[in-house]
Each structure stands twice: as C-alpha cells, then as structure tokens.
N, C-alpha and C. Protein backbone atom coordinates (compact mmCIF):
# COMPACT_ATOMS: atom_id res chain seq x y z
N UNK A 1 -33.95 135.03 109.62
CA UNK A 1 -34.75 136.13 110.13
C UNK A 1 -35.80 135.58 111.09
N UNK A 2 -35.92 136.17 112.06
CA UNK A 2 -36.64 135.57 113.01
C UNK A 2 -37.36 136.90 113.54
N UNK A 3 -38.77 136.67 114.19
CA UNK A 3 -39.78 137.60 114.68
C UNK A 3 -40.28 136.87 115.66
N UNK A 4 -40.94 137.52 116.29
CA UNK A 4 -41.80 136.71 117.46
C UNK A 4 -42.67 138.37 117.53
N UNK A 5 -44.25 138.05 117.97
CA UNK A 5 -45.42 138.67 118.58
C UNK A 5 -45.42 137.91 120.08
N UNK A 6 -46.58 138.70 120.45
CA UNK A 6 -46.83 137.95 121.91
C UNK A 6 -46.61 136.45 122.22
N UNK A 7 -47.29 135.55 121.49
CA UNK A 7 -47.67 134.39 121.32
C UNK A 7 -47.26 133.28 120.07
N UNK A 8 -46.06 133.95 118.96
CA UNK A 8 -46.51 133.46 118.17
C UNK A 8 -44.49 133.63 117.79
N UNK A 9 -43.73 133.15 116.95
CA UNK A 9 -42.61 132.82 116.25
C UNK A 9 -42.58 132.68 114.77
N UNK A 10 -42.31 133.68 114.40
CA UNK A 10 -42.61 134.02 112.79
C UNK A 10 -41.00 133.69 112.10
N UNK A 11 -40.57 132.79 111.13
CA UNK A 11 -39.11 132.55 111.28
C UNK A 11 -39.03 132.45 109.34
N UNK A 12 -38.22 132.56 108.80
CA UNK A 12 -37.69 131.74 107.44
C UNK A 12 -37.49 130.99 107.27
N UNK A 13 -38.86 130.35 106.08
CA UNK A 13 -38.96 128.53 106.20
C UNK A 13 -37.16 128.14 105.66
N UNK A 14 -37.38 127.01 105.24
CA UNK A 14 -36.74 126.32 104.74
C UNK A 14 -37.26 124.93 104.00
N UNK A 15 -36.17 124.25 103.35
CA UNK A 15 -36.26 123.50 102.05
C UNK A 15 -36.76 122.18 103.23
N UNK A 16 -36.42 122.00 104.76
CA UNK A 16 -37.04 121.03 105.49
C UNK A 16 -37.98 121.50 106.01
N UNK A 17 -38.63 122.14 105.65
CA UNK A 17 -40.13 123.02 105.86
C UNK A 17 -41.13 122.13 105.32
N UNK A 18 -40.63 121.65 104.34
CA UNK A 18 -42.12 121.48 102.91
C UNK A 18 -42.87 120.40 103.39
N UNK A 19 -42.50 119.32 104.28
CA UNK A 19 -43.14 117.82 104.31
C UNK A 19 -44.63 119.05 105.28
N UNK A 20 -44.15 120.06 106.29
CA UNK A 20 -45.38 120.92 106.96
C UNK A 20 -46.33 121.52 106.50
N UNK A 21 -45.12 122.19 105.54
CA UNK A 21 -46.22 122.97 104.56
C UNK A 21 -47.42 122.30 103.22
N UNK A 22 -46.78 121.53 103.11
CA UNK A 22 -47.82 120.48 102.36
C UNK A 22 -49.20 119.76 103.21
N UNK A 23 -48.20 119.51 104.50
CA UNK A 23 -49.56 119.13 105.39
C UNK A 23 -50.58 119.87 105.31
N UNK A 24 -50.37 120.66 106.02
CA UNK A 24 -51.08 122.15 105.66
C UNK A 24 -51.96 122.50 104.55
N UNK A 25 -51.68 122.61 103.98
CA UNK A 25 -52.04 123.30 102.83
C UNK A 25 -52.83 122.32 101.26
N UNK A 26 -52.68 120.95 101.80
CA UNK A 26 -53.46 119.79 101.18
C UNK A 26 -54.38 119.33 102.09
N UNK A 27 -54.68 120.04 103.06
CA UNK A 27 -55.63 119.30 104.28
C UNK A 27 -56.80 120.13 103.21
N UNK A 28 -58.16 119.30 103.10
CA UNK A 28 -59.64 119.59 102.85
C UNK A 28 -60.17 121.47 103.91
N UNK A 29 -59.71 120.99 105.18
CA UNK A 29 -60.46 121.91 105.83
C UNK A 29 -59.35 123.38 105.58
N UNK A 30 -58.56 123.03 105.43
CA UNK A 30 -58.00 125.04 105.45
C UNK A 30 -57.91 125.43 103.93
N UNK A 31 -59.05 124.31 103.13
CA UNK A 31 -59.22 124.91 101.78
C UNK A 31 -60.71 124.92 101.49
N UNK A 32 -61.33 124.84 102.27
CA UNK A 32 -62.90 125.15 102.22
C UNK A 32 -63.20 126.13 101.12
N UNK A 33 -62.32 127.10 101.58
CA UNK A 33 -63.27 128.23 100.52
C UNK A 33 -61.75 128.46 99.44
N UNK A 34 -60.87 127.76 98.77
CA UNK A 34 -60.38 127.89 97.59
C UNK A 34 -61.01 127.48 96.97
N UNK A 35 -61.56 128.08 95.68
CA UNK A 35 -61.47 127.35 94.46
C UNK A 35 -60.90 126.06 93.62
N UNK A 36 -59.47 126.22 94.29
CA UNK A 36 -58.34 125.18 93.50
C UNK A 36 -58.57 123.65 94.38
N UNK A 37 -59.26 123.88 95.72
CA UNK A 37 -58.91 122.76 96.49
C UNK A 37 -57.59 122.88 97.25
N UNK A 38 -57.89 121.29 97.90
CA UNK A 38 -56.90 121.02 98.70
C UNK A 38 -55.48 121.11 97.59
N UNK A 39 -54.39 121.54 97.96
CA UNK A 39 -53.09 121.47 97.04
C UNK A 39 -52.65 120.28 96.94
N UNK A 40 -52.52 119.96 95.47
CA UNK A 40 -51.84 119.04 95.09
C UNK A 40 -50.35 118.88 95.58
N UNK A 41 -49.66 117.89 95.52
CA UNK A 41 -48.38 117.72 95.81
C UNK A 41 -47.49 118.13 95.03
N UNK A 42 -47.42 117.90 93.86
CA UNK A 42 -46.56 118.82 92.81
C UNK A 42 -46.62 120.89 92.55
N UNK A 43 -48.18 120.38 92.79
CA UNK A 43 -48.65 122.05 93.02
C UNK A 43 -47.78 123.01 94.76
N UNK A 44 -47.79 121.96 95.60
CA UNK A 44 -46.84 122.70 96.46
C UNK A 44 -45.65 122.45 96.57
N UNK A 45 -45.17 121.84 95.83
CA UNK A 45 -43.44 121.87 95.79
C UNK A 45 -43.26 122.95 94.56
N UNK A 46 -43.89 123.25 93.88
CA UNK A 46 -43.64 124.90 93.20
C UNK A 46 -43.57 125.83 93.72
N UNK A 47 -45.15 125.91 94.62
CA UNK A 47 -44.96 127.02 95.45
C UNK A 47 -44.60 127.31 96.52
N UNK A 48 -43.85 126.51 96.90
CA UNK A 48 -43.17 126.31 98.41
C UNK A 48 -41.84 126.80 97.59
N UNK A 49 -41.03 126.35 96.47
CA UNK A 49 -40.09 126.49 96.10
C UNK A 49 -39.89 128.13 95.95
N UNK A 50 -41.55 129.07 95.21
CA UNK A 50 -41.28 129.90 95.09
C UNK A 50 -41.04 130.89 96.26
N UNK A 51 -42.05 130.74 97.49
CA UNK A 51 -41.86 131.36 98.88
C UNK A 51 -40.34 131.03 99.14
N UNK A 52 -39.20 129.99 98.96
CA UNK A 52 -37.74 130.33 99.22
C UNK A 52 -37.32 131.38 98.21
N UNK A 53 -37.83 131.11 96.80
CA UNK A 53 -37.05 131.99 96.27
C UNK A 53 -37.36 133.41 96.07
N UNK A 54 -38.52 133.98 96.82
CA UNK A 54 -39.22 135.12 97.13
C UNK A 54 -37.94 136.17 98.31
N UNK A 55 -37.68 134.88 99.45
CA UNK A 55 -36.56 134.95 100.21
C UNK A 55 -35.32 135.91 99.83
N UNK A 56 -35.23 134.89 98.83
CA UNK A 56 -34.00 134.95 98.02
C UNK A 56 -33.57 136.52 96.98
N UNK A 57 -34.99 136.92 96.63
CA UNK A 57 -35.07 138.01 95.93
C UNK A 57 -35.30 139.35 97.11
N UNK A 58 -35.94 139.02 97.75
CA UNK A 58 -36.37 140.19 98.49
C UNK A 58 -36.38 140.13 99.71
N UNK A 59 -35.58 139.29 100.04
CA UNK A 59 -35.26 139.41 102.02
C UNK A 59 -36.42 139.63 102.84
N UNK A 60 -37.46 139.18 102.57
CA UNK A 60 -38.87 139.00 103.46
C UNK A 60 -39.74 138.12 102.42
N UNK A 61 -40.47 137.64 103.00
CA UNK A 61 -41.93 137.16 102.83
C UNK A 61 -42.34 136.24 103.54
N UNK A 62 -42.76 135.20 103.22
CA UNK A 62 -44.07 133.75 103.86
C UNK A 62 -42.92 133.45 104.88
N UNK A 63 -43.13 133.57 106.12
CA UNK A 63 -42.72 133.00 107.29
C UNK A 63 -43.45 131.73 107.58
N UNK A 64 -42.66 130.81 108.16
CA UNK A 64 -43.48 129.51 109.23
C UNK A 64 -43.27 129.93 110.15
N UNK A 65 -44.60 129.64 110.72
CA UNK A 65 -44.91 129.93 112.07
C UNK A 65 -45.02 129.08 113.83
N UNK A 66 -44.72 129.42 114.47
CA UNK A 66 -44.88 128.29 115.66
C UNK A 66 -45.26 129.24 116.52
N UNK A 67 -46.03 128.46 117.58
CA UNK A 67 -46.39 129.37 119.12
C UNK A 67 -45.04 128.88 119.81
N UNK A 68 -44.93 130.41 120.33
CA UNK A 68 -43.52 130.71 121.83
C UNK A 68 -43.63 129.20 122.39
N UNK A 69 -44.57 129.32 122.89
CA UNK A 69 -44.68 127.46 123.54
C UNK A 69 -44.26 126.68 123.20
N UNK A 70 -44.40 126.11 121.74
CA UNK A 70 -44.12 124.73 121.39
C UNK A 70 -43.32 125.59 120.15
N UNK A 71 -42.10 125.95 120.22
CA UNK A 71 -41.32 125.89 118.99
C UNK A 71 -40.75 125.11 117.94
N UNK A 72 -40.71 124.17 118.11
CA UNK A 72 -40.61 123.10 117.54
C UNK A 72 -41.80 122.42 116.30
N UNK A 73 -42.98 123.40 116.36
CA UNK A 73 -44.01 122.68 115.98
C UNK A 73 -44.52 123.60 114.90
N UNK A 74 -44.53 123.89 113.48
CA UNK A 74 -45.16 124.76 112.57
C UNK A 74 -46.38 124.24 112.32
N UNK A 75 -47.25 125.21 112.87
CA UNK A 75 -48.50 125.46 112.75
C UNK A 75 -49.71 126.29 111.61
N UNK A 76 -48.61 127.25 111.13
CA UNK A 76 -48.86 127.92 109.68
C UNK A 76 -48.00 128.36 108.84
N UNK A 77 -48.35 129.00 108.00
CA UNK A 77 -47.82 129.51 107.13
C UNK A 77 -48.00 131.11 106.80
N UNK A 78 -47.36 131.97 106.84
CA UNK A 78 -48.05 133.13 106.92
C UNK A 78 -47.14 134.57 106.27
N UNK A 79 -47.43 135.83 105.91
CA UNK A 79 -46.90 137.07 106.19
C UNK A 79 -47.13 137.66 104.84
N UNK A 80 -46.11 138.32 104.41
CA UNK A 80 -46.15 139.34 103.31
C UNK A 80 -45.35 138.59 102.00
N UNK A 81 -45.96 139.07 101.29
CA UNK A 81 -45.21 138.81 99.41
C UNK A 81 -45.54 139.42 98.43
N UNK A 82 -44.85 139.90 97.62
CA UNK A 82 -45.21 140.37 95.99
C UNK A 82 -46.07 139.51 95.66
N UNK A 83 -47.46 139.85 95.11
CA UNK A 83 -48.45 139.18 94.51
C UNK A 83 -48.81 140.00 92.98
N UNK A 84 -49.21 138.88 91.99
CA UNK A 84 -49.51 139.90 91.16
C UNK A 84 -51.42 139.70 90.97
N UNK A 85 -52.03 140.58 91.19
CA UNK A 85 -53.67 140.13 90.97
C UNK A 85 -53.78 141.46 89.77
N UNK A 86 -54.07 139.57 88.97
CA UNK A 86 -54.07 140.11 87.37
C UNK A 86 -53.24 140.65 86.59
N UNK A 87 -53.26 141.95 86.75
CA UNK A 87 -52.03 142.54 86.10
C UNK A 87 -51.29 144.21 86.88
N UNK A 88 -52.00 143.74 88.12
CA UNK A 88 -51.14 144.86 89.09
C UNK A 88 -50.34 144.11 90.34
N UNK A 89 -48.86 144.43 90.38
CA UNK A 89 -48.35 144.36 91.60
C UNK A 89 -48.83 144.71 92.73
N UNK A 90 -49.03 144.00 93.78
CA UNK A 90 -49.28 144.70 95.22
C UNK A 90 -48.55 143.75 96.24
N UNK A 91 -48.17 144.36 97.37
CA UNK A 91 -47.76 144.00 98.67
C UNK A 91 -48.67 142.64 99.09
N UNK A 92 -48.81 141.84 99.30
CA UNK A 92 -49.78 140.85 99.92
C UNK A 92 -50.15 140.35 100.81
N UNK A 93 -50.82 140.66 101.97
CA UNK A 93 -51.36 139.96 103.23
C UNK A 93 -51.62 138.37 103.40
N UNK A 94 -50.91 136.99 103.32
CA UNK A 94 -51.41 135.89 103.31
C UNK A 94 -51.22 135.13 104.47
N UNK A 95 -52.25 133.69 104.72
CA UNK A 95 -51.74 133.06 105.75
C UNK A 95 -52.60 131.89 105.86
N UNK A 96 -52.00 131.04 106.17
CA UNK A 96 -52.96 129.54 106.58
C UNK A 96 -52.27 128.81 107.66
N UNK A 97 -53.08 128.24 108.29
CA UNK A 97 -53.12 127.73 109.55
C UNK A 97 -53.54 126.21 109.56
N UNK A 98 -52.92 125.33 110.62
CA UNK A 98 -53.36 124.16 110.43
C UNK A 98 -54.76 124.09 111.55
N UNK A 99 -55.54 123.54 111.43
CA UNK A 99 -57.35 123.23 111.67
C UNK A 99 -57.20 123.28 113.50
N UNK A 100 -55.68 122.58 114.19
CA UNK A 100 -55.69 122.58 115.01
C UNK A 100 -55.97 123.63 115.83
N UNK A 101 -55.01 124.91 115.26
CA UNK A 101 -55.01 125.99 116.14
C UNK A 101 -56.21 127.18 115.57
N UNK A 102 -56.88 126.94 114.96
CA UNK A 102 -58.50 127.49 114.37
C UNK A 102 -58.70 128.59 115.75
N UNK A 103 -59.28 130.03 115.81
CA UNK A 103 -59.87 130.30 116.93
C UNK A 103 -59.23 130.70 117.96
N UNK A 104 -58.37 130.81 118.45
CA UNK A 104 -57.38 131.27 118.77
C UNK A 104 -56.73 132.96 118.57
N UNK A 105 -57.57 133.13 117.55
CA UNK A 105 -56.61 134.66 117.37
C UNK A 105 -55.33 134.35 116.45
N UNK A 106 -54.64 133.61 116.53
CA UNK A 106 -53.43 133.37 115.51
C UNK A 106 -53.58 134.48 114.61
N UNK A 107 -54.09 134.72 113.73
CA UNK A 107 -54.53 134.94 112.52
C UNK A 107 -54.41 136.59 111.98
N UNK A 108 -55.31 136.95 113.36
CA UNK A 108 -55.32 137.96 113.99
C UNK A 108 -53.55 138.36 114.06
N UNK A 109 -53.13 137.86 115.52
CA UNK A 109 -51.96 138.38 115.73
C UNK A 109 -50.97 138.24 114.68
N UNK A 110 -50.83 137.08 113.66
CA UNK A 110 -50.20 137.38 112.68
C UNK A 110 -50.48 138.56 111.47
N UNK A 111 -51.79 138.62 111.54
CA UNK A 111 -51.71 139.76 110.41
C UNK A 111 -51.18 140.94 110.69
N UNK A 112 -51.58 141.41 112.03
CA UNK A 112 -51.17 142.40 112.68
C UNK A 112 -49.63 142.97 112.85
N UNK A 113 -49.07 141.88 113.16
CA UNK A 113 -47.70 142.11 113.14
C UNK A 113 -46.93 142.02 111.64
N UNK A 114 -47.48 141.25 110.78
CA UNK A 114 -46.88 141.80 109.00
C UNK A 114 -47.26 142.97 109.01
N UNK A 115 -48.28 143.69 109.10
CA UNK A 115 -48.94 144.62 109.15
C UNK A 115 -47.73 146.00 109.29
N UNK A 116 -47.50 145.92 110.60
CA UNK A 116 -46.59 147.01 111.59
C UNK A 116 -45.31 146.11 110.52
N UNK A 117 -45.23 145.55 110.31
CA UNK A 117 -43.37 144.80 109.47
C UNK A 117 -43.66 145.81 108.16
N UNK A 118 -44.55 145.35 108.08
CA UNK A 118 -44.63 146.02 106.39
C UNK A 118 -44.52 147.39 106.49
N UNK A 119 -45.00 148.25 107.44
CA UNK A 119 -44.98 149.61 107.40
C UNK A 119 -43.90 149.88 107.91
N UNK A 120 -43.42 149.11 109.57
CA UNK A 120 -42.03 149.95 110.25
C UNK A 120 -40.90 149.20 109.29
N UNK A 121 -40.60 147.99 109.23
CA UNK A 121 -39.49 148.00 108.96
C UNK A 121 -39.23 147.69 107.23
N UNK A 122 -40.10 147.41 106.35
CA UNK A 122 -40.18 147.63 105.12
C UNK A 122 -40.56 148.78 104.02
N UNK A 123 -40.71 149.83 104.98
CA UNK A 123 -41.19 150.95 104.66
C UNK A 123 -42.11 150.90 103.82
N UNK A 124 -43.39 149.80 103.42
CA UNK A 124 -43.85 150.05 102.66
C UNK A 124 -45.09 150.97 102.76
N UNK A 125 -45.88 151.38 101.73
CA UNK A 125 -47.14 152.72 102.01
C UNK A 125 -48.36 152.19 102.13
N UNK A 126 -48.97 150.73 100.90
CA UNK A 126 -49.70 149.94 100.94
C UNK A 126 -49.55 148.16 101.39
N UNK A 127 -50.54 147.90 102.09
CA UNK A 127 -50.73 146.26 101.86
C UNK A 127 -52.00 145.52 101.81
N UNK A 128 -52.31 144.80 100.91
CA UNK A 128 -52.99 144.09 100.31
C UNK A 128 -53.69 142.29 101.06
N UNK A 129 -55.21 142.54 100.77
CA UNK A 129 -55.05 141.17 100.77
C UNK A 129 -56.35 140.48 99.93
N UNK A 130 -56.18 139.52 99.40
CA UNK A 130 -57.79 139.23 99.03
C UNK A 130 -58.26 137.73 99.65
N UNK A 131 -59.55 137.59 99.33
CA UNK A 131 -59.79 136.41 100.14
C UNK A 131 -61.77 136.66 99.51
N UNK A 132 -62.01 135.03 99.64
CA UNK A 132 -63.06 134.96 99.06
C UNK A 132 -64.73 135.31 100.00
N UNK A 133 -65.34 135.56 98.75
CA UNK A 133 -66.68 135.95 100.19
C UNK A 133 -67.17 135.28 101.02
N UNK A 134 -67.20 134.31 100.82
CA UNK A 134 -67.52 133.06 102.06
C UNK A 134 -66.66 132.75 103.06
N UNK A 135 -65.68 133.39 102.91
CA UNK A 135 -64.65 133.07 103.65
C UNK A 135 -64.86 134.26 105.23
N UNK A 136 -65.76 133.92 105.86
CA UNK A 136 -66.53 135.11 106.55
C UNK A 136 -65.18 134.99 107.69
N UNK A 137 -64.63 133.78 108.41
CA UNK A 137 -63.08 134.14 109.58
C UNK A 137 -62.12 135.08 108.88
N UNK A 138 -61.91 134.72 107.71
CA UNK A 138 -60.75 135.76 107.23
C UNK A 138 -61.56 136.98 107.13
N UNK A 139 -62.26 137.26 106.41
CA UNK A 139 -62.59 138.71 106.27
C UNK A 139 -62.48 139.59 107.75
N UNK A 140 -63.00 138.76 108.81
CA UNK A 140 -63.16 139.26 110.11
C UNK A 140 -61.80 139.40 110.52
N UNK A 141 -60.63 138.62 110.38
CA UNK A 141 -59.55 139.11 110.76
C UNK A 141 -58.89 140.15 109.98
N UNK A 142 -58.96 140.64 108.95
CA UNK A 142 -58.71 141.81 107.86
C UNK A 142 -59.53 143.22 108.40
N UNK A 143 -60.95 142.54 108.58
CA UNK A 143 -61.20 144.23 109.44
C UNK A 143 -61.14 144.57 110.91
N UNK A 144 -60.33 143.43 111.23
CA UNK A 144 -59.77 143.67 112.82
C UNK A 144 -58.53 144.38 112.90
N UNK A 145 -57.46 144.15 111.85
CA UNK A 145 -56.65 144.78 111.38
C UNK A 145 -56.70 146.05 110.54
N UNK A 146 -57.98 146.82 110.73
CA UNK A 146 -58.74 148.00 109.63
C UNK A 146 -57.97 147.83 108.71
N UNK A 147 -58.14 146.68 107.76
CA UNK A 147 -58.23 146.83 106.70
C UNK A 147 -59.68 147.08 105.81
N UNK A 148 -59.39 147.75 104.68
CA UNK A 148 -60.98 148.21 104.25
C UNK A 148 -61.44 147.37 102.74
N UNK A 149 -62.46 147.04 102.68
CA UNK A 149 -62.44 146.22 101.21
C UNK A 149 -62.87 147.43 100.44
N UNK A 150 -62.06 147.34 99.59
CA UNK A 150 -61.73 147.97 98.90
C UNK A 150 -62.49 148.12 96.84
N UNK A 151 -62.23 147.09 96.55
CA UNK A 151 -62.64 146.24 95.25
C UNK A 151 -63.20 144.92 95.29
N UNK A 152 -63.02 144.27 94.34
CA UNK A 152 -63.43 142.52 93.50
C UNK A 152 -61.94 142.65 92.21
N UNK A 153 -61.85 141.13 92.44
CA UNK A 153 -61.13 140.68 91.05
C UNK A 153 -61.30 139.36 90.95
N UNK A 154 -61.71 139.65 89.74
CA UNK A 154 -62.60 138.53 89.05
C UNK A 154 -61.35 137.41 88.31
N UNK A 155 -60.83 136.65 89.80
CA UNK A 155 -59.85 135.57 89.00
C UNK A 155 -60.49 133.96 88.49
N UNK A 156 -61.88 134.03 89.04
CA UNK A 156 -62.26 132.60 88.97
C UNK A 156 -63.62 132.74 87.92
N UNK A 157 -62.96 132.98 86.38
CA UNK A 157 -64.96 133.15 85.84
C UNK A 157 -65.74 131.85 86.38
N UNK A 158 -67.44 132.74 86.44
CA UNK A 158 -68.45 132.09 86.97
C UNK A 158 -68.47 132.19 88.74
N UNK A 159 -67.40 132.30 89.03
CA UNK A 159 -67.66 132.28 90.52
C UNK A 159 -67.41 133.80 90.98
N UNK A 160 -68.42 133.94 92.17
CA UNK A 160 -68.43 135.12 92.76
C UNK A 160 -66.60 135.81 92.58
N UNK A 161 -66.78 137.10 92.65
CA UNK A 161 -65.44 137.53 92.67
C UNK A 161 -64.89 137.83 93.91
N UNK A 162 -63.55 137.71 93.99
CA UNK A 162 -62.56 137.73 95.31
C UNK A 162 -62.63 139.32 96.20
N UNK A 163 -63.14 139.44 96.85
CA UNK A 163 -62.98 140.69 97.62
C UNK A 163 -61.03 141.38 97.91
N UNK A 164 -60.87 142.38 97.61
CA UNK A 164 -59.99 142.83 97.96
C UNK A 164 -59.31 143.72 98.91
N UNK A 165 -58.94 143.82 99.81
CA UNK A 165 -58.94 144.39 100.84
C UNK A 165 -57.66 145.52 100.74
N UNK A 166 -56.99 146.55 101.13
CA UNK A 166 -56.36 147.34 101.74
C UNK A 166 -56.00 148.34 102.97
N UNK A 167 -54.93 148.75 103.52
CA UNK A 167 -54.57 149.12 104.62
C UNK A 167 -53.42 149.97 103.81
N UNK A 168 -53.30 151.29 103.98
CA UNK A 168 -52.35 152.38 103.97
C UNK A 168 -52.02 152.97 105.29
N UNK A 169 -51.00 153.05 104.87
CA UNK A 169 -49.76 153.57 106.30
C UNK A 169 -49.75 155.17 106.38
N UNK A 170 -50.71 155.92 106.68
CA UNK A 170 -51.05 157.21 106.74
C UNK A 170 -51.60 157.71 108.30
C-alpha cells in the first residue's frame, strides 16, 4: 500500500524496516517527552513486530515514511492504529520523526493526510490521539489538524496526565 501527500511517501513497513525504525525511535531526542525513554531494543522488536501484524489484521496502520525527494530514505514513522487507552478502543493518530527533518511541517502533512485516510477511505467517524503536556510541537500539530482536546488519561501515576485529543468526521 502506498500513499504519497505533497511532499511526503507514506508506504507499508516491512520486516527490513526495523534496523530504521529502531534508529528512530531509541534516539534520546524524539523521546524527550516519553515517559518510557529512548526504546529499548527488545522493546522495539515487539513493537515493530506488532505494527506488521496490525498490517496483517487490518489492512492499514503505521506507515514508513520518506520525502518524494529522497525515497530511499525513512525518515519516520507514522499514521493510524487500533489503540487501546486503558480500557477503551479508539482509532489512533501516531507519529515520530527522525531529529533531522524536525520543523518542516512533516508532521503536520502527515497527520493531515491519516486524517482525510481515516475518514475517506476507512470510513471511520472518530480519530484519536494523545500526547503529553509538554510536548507543546505535537499538540500544535493536532490543533492544526482541528483536532480538539478533549480529556486526560492518567497512564503514568504521579506524572501529569496525557492529554487526549479528537477529530469527528461530521
């Protein structure tokens, strides 16, 4: 499955994906504001395993990403998935980026376009995203996309709770 936005190549990772996605996603700086930290290595060969088998169940979710330009080159990680926060299912808005392409808009244009996926061609009604309060770039790309915060869920006791965001297709 393959997508493209203006600027950007949204595709279905694969199992020679992971040496990227680990880059990614164990770097210090695109985990500033997790809780968990930078990802462990065992910790992302689970969940890299599970984004294929998300694939596998439901014919969409976490795309890798590259700019039109340099195709060859995955730069994030990004799009829609079944999430469960806590003990409700919802649609999920996610995405991380490597430090390089920061600023840019990426983020932006990717949400945007799960966004319109999730409504035109997944028919779905809601989508979801959460993200922490300090995390002041993401929030700004969520209400660029009018999404509205919505709630808190309190997944980390002691620490501030996760803002939750939504967007309905109305």
């Amino acid at each position: 499955m393959l997508r493209k936005s203006e600027r950007l190549i949204f595709e279905k990772p694969t199992l020679k994906d992971f040496e990227r996605y680990y880059e990614i996603h164990s770097d210090p700086e695109t985990n500033l504001y997790n809780p968990y930290g930078p990802m462990k290595f065992d910790r992302a060969k689970v969940l890299f395993q599970e984004i294929l088998d998300h694939w596998e169940e439901h014919e969409f979710g976490i795309w890798k990403i590259m700019e039109n330009s340099n195709p060859h080159n995955i730069i994030g990680f990004g799009g829609l998935s079944i999430k469960t926060y806590v003990s409700n299912v919802r649609l999920n808005l996610g995405y991380r980026f490597d430090t390089n392409v920061w600023g840019k808009g990426y983020a932006t244009e990717l949400a945007k376009d799960a966004i319109q996926y999730g409504f035109n061609d997944l028919g779905k009604d809601e989508i979801y995203a959460i993200v922490r309060p300090k995390n002041k770039p993401s929030i700004k790309v969520l209400e660029k996309c009018n999404m509205n915060h919505i709630g808190y869920l309190d997944d980390f006791p002691g620490l501030e709770h996760t803002l939750i965001y939504k967007i309905s297709n109305n």
